[in-house]
Protein backbone atom coordinates (compact mmCIF):
# COMPACT_ATOMS: atom_id res chain seq x y z
CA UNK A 1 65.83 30.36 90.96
CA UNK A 2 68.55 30.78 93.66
CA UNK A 3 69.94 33.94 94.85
CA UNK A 4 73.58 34.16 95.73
CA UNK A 5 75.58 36.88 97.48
CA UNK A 6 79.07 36.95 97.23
CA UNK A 7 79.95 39.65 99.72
CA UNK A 8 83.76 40.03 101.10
CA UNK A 9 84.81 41.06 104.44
CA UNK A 10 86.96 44.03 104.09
CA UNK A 11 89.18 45.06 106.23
CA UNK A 12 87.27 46.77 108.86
CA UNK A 13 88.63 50.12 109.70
CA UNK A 14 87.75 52.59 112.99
CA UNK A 15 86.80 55.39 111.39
CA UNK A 16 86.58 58.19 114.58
CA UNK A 17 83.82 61.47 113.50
CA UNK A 18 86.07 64.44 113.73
CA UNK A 19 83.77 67.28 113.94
CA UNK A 20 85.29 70.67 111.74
CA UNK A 21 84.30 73.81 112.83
CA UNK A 22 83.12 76.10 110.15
CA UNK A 23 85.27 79.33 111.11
CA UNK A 24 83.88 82.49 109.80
CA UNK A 25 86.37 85.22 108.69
CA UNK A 26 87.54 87.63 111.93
CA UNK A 27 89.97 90.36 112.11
CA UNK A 28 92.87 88.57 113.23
CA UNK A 29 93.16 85.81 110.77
CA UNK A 30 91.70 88.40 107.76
CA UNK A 31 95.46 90.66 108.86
CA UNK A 32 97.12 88.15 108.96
CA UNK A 33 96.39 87.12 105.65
CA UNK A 34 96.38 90.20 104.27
CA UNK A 35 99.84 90.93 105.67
CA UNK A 36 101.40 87.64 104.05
CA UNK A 37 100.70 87.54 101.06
CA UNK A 38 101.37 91.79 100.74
CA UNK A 39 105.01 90.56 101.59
CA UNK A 40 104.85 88.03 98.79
CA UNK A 41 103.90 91.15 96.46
CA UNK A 42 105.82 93.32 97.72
CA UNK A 43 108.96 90.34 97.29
CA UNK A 44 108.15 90.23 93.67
CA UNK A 45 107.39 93.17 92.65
CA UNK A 46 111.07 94.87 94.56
CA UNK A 47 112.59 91.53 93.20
CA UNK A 48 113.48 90.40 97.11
CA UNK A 49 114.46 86.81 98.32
CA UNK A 50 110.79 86.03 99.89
CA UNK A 51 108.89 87.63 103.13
CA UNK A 52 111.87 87.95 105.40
CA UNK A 53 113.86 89.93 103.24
CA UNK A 54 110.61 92.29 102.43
CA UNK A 55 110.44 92.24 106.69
CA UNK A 56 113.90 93.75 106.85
CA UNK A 57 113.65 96.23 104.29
CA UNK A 58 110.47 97.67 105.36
CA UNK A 59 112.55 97.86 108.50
CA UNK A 60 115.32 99.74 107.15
CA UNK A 61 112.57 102.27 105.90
CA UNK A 62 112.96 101.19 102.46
CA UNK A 63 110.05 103.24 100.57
CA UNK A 64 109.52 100.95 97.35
CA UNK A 65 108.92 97.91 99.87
CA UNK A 66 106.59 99.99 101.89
CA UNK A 67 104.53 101.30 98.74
CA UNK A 68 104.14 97.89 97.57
CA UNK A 69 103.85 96.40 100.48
CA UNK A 70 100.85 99.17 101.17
CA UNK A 71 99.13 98.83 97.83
CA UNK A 72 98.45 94.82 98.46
CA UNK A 73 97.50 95.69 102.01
CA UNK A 74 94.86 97.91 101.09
CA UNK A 75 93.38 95.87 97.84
CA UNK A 76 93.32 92.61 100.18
CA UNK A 77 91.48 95.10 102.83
CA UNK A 78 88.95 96.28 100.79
CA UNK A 79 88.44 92.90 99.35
CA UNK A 80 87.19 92.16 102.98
CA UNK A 81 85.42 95.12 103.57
CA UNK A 82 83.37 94.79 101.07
CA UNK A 83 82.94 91.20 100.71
CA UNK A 84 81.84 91.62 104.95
CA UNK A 85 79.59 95.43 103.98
CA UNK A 86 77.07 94.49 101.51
CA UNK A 87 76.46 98.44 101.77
CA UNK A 88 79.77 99.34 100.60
CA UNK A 89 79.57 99.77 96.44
CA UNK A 90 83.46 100.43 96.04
CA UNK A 91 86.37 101.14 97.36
CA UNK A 92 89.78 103.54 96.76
CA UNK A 93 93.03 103.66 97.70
CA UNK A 94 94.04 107.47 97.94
CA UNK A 95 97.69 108.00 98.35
CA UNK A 96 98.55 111.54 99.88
CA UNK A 97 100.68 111.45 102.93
CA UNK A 98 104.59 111.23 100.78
CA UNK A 99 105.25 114.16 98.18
CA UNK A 100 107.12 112.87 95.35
CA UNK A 101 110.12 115.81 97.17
CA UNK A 102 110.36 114.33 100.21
CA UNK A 103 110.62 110.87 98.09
CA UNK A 104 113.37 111.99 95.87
CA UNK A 105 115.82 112.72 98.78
CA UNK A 106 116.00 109.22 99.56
CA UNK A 107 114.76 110.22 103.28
CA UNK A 108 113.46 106.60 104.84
CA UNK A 109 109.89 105.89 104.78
CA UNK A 110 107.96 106.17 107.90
CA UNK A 111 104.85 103.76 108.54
CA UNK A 112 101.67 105.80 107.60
CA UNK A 113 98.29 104.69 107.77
CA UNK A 114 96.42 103.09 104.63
CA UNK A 115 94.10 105.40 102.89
CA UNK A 116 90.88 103.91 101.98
CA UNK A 117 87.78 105.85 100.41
CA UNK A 118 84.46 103.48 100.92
CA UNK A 119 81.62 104.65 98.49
CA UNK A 120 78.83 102.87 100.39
CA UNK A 121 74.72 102.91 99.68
CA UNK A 122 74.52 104.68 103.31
CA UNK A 123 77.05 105.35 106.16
CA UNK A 124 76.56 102.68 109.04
CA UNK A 125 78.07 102.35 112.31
CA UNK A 126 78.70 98.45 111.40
CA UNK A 127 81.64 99.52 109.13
CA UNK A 128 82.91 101.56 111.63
CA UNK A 129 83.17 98.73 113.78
CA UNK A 130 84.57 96.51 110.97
CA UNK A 131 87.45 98.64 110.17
CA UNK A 132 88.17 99.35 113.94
CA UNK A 133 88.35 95.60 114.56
CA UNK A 134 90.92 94.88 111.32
CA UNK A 135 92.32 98.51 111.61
CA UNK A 136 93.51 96.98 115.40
CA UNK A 137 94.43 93.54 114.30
CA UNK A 138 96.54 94.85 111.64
CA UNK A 139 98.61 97.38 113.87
CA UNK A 140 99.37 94.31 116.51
CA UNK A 141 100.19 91.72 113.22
CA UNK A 142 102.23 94.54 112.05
CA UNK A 143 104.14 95.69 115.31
CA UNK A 144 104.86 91.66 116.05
CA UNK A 145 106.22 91.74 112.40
CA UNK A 146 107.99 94.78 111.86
CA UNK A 147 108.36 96.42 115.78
CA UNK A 148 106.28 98.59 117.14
CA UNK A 149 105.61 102.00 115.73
CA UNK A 150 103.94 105.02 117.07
CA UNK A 151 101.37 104.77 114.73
CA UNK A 152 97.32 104.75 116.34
CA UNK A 153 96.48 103.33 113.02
CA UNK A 154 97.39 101.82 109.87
CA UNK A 155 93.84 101.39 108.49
CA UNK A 156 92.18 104.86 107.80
CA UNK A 157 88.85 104.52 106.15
CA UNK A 158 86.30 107.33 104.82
CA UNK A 159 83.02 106.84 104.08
CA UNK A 160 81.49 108.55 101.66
CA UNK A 161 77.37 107.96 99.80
CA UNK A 162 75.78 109.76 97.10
CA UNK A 163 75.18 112.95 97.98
CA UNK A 164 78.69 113.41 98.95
CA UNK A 165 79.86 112.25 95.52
CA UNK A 166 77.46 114.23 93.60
CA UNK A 167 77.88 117.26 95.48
CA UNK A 168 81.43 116.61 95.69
CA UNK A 169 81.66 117.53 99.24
CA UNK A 170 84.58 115.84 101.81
CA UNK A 171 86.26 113.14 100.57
CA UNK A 172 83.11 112.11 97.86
CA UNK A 173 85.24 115.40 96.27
CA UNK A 174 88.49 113.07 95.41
CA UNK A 175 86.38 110.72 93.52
CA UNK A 176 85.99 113.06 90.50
CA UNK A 177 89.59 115.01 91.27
CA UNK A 178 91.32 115.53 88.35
CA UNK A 179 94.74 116.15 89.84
CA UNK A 180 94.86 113.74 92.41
CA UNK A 181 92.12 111.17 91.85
CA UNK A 182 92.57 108.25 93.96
CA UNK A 183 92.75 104.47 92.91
CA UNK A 184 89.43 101.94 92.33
CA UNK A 185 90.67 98.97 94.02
CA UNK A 186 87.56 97.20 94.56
CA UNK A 187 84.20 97.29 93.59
CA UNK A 188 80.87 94.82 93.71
């Protein structure tokens, strides 16, 4: 018995080898993430026409845009933190620099630094270094976005472990508060 091939030419095609770079997350691209889609939040949550329009509010010191605009901020930030920290167990947003008085006279909000509470397995200098790094990317995405402010950060992060929650010393105190107990915004 005979064999037959019946094999067509194809067109041939020049196919060049493009060589992708595998990128790993770094501060930069993590803010500027993080602020993008907080101005998408913030745009639907204050009912605004899209990212511009949450730009110039948070411009005119409008303090719904900034609280929203805050909240999504730090969730996307601790998202990072503690996807990057495999020693950090969970994370808190703690909201104490506006009193619900100075609120209520419609005085405009001022840019204030996003309070974060790690709970980690053990305080490390490597998260230090972490939230330096997107604490300073997010104050230069945020100048070139909003203008410059006088603000040395935006990203304020304690640590706190075990013994601090237990004995309910520092800032492990707020974790058990029962007046002003901040937020679980992340956790592993």
């Amino acid at each position: 018995m005979t064999k037959v091939s019946l094999t067509k030419i194809m067109e041939q095609v020049d196919v060049e080898p493009t060589t992708h770079q595998l990128r790993l997350p770094d501060a930069d691209s993590m803010a500027e993430i993080a602020l993008a889609e907080a101005l998408e939040f913030c745009a639907k949550k204050v009912g605004l026409a899209g990212r511009q329009a949450v730009v110039e509010h948070l411009r005119q010191g409008d303090s719904n845009a900034y609280k929203y605009c805050h909240y999504s901020l730090a969730k996307q930030m601790a998202e990072s933190i503690g996807t990057l920290d495999e020693n950090v167990k969970a994370i808190y947003f703690a909201d104490y620099d506006a009193t619900p008085e100075d609120l209520c006279f419609g005085e405009k909000a001022k840019p204030s630094p996003i309070h974060l509470i790690a709970w980690v397995e053990h305080k490390t200098r490597a998260l230090g270094s972490l939230v330096e790094a997107l604490n300073r990317a997010l104050i230069q995405r945020y100048a070139d976005m909003i203008g410059p402010s006088q603000l040395a950060y935006l990203l304020d992060i304690q640590a706190v472990d075990d013994a601090d929650v237990k004995n309910r010393v520092g800032y492990g105190a707020l974790l058990s508060s029962l007046r002003n107990r901040p937020i679980k915004i992340w956790e592993r």
